[in-house]
C-alpha atoms as a PDB file:
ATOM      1  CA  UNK A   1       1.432 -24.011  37.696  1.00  0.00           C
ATOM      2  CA  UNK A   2       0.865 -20.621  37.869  1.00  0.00           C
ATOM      3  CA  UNK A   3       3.955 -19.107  37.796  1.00  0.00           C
ATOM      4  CA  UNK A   4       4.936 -21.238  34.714  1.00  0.00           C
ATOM      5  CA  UNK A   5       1.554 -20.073  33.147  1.00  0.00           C
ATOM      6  CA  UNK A   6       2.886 -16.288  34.279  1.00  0.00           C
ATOM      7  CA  UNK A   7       5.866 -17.070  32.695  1.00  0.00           C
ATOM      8  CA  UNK A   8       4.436 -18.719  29.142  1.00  0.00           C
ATOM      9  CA  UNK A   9       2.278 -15.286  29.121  1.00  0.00           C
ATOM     10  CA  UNK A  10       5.205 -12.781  29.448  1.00  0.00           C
ATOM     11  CA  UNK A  11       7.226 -14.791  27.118  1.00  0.00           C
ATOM     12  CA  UNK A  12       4.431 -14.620  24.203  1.00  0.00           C
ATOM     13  CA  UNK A  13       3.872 -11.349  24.704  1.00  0.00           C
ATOM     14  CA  UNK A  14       7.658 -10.370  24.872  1.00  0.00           C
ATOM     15  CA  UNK A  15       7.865 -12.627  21.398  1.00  0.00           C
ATOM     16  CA  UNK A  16       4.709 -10.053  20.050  1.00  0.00           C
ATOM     17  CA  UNK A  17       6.254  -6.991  21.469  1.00  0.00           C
ATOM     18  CA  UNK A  18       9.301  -7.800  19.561  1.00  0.00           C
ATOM     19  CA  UNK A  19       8.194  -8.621  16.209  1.00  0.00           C
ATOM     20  CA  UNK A  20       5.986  -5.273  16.720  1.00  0.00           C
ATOM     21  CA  UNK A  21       9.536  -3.542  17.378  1.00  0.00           C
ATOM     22  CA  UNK A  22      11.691  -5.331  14.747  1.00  0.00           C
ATOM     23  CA  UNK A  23       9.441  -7.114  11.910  1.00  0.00           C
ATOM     24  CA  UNK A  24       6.046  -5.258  11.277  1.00  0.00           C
ATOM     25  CA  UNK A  25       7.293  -4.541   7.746  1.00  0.00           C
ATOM     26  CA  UNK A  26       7.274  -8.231   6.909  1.00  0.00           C
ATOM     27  CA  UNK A  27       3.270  -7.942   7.622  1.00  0.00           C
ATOM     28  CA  UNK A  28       3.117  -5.976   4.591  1.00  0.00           C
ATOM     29  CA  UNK A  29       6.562  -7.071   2.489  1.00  0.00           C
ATOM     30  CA  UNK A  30       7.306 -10.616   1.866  1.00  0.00           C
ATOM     31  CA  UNK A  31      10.957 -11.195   3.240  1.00  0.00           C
ATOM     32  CA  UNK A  32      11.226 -13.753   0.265  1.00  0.00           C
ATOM     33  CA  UNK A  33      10.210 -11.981  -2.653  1.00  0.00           C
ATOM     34  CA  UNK A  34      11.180  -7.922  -2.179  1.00  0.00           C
ATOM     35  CA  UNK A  35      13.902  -6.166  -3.226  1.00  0.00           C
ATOM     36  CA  UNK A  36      13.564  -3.398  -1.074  1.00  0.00           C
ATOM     37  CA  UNK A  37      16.042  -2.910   1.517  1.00  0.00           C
ATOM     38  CA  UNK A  38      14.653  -3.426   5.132  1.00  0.00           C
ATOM     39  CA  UNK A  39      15.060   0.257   6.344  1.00  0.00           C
ATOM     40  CA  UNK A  40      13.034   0.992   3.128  1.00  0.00           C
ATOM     41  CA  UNK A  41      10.187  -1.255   4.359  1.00  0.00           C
ATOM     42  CA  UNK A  42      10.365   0.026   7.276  1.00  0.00           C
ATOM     43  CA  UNK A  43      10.098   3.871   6.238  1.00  0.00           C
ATOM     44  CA  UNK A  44       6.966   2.834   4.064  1.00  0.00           C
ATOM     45  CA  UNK A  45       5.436   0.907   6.822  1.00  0.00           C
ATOM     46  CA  UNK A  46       5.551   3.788   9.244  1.00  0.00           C
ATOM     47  CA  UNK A  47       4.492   6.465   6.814  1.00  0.00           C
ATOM     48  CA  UNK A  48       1.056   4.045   6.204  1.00  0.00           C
ATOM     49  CA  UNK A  49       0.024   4.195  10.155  1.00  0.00           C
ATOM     50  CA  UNK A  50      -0.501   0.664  10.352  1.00  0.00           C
ATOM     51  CA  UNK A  51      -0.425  -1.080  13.748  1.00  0.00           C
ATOM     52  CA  UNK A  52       0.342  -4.481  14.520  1.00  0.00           C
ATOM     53  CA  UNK A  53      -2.525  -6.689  15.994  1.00  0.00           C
ATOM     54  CA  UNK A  54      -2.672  -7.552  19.507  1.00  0.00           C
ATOM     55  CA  UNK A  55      -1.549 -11.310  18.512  1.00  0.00           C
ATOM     56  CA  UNK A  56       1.155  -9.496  15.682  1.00  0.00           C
ATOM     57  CA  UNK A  57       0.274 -11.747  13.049  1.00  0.00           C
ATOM     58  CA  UNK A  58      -1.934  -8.841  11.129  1.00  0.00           C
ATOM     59  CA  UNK A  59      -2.669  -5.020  10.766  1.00  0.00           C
ATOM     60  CA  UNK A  60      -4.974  -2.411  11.795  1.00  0.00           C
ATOM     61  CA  UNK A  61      -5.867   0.801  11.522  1.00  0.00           C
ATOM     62  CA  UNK A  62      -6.183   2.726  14.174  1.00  0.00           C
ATOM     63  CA  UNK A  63      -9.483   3.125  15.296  1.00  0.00           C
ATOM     64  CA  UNK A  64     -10.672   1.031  12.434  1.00  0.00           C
ATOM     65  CA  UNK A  65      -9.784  -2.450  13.478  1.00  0.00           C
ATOM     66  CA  UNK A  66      -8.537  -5.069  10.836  1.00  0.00           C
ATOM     67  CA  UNK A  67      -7.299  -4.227   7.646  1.00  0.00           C
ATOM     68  CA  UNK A  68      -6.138  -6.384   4.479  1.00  0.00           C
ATOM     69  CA  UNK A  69      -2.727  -4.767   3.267  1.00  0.00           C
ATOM     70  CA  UNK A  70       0.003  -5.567   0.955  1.00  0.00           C
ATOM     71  CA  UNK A  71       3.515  -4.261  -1.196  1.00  0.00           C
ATOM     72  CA  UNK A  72       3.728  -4.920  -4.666  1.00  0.00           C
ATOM     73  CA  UNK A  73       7.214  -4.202  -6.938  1.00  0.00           C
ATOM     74  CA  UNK A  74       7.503  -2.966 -10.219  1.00  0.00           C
ATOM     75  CA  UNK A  75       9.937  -1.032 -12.002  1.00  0.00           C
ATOM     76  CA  UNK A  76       7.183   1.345 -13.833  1.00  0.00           C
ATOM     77  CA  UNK A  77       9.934   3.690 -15.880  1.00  0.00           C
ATOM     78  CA  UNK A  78      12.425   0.646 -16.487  1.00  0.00           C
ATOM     79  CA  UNK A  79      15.189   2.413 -14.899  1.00  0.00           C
ATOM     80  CA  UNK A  80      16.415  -0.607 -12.219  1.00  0.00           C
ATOM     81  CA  UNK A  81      14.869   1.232  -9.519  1.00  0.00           C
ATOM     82  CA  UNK A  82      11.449  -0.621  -7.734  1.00  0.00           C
ATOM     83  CA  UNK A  83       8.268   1.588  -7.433  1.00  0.00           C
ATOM     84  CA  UNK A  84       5.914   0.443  -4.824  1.00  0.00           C
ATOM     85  CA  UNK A  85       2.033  -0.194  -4.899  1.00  0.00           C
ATOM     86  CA  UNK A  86       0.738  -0.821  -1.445  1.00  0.00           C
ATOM     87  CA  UNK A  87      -2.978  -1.655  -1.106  1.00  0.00           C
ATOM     88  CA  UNK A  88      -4.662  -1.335   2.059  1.00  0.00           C
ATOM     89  CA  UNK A  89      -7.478  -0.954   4.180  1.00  0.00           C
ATOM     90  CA  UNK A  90     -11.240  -1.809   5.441  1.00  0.00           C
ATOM     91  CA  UNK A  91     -14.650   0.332   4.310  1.00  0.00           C
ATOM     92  CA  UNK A  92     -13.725   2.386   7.126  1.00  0.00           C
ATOM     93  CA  UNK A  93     -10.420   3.571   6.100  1.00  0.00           C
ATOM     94  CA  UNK A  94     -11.624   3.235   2.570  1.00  0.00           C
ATOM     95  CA  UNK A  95     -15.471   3.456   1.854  1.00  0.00           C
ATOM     96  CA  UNK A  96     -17.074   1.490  -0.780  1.00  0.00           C
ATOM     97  CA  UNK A  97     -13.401   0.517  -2.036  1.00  0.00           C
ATOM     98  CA  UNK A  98     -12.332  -1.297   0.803  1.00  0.00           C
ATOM     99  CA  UNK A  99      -8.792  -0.304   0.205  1.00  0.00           C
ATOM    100  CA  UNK A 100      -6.314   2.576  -0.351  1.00  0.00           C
ATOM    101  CA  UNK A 101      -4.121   3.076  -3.156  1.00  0.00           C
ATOM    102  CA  UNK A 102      -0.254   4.790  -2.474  1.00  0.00           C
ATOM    103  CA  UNK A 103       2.371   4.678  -5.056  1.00  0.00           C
ATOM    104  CA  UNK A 104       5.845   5.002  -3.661  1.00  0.00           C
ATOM    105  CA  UNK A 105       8.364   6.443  -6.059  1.00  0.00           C
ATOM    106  CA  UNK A 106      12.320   7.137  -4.939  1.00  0.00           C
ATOM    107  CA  UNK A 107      12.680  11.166  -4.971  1.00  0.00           C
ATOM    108  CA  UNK A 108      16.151  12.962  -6.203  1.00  0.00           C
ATOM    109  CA  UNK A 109      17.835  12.698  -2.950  1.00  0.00           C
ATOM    110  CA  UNK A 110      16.982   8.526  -2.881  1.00  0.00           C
ATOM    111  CA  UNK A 111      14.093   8.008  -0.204  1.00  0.00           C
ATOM    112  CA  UNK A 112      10.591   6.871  -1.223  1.00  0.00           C
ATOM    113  CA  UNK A 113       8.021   9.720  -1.462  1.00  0.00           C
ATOM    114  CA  UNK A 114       4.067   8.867  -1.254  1.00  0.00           C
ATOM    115  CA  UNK A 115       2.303   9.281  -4.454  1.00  0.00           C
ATOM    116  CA  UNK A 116      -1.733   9.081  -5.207  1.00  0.00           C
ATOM    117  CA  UNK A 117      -2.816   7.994  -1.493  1.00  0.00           C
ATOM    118  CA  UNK A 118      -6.860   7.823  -1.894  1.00  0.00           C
ATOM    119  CA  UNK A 119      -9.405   4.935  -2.375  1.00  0.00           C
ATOM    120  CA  UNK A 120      -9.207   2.758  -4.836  1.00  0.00           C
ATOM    121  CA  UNK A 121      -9.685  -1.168  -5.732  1.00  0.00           C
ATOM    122  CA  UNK A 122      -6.545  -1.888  -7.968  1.00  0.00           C
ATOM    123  CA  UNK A 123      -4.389  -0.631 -10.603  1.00  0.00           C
ATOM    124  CA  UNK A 124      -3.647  -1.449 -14.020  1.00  0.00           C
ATOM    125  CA  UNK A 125      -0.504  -0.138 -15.683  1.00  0.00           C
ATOM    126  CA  UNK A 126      -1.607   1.096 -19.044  1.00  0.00           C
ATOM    127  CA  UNK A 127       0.492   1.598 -22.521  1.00  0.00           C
ATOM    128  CA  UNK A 128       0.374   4.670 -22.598  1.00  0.00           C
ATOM    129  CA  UNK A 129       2.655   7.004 -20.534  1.00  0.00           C
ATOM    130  CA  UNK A 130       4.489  10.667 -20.212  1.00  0.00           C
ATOM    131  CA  UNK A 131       7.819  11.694 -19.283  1.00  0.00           C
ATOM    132  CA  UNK A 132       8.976   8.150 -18.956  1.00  0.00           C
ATOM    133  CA  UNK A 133       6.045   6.630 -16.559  1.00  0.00           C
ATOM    134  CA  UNK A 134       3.010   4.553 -17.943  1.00  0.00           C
ATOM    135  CA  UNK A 135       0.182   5.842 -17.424  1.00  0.00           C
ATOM    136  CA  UNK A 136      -2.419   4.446 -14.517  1.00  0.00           C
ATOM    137  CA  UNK A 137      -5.765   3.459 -13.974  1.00  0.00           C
ATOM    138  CA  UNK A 138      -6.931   3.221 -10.877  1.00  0.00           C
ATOM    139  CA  UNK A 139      -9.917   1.275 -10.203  1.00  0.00           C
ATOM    140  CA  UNK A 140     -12.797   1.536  -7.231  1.00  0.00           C
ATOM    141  CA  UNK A 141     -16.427   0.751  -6.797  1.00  0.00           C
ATOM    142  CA  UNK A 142     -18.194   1.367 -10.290  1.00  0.00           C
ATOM    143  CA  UNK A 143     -17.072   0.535 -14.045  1.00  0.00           C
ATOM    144  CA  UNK A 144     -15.171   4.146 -13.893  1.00  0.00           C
ATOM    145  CA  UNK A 145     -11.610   4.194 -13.499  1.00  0.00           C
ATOM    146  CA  UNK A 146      -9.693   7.456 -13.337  1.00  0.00           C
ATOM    147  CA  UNK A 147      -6.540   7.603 -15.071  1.00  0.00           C
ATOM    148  CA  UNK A 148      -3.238   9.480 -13.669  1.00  0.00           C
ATOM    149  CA  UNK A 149      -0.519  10.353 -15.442  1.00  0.00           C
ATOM    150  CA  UNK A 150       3.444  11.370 -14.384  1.00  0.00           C
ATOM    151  CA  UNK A 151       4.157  14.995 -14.592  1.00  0.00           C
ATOM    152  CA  UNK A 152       7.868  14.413 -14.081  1.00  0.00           C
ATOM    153  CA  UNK A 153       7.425  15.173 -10.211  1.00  0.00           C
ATOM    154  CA  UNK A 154       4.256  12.937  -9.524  1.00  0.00           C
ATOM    155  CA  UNK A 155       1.062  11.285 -10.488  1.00  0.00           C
ATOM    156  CA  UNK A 156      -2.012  13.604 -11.238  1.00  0.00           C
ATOM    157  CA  UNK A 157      -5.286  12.939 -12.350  1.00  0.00           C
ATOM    158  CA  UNK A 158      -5.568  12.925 -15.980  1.00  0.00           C
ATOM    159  CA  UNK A 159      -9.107  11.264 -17.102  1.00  0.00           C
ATOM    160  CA  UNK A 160     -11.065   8.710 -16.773  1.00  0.00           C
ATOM    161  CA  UNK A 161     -11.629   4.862 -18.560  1.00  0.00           C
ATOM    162  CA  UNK A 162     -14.945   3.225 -18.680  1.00  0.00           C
ATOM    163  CA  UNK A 163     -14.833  -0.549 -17.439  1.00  0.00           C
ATOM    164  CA  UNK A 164     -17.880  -1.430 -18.595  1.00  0.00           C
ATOM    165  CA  UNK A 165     -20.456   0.726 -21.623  1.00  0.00           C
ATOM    166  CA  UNK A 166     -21.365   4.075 -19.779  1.00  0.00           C
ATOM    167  CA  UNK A 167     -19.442   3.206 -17.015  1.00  0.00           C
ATOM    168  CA  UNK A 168     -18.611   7.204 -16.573  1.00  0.00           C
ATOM    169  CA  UNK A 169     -21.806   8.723 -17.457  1.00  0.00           C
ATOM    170  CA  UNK A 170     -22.565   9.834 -14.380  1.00  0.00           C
ATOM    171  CA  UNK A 171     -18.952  11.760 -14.263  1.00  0.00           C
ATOM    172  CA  UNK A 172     -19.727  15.223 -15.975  1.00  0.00           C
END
């Protein structure tokens, strides 16, 4: 009984070490709904610095145990190519917001470069926008949202949005 008990173990954990080797991207990507190529997942996966749980059913951070993370799609200039929100992390990653904000936008030689990259709650894409890209506002802890605009080469900071009546008083 032992050795088949041996046995069961190194098979589960072979079945983990695998999926940590071969599928961690579909932790964060649903295999059913993305339109991302799978070496694409994989590059934004591994540019995050998630880690697979010990089990390989969730994420972590390192160091900082647990997190929540996910991919969302959207083509934010209308030109057929996918952008990609990822939201992710714990308070420790994150602070009061819980979670992280990156943007992932295809550069001029075709791979997906890491825009904004800070905490934040959510995102709403706005109607306004420059150079082709609506603007964003990012949302956190607070009735303040800051809003970031395209520049043609990224996303900077452009203002801020109260959520709620002097929602950005504080902000000076």
């Amino acid at each position: 009984m032992k050795t088949a008990a041996l046995c069961l173990s190194i098979t589960i954990a072979c079945a983990q070490s695998a999926l940590a080797q071969t599928e961690v991207h579909t932790l964060l990507f649903h295999p059913d709904s993305t339109t991302i190529p799978e070496a694409e997942q994989r590059a934004i996966f591994e540019s995050l610095g998630y880690i697979v749980s010990a089990d390989g059913t969730s994420l972590e951070a390192v160091d900082c145990g647990p997190i929540f993370a996910r991919a969302a799609e959207a083509d934010l200039n209308g030109d057929g190519v996918v952008e990609v929100f990822v939201l992710g992390g714990n308070t420790c990653t994150s602070g009061m917001d819980g979670s992280t904000i990156t943007l992932w936008i295809k550069d001029a030689a075709g791979n997906y470069a890491m825009n904004l990259g800070f905490p934040g709650g959510g995102w709403t894409v706005m109607e306004t926008s420059n150079m082709g890209y609506p603007d964003l506002a990012i949302g956190g802890a607070g009735f303040c949202e800051a809003v970031w605009r395209w520049d043609g080469t990224s996303y900077q900071q452009h203002g801020t949005r109260e959520t709620e009546p002097g929602g950005c008083a504080a902000i000076g």
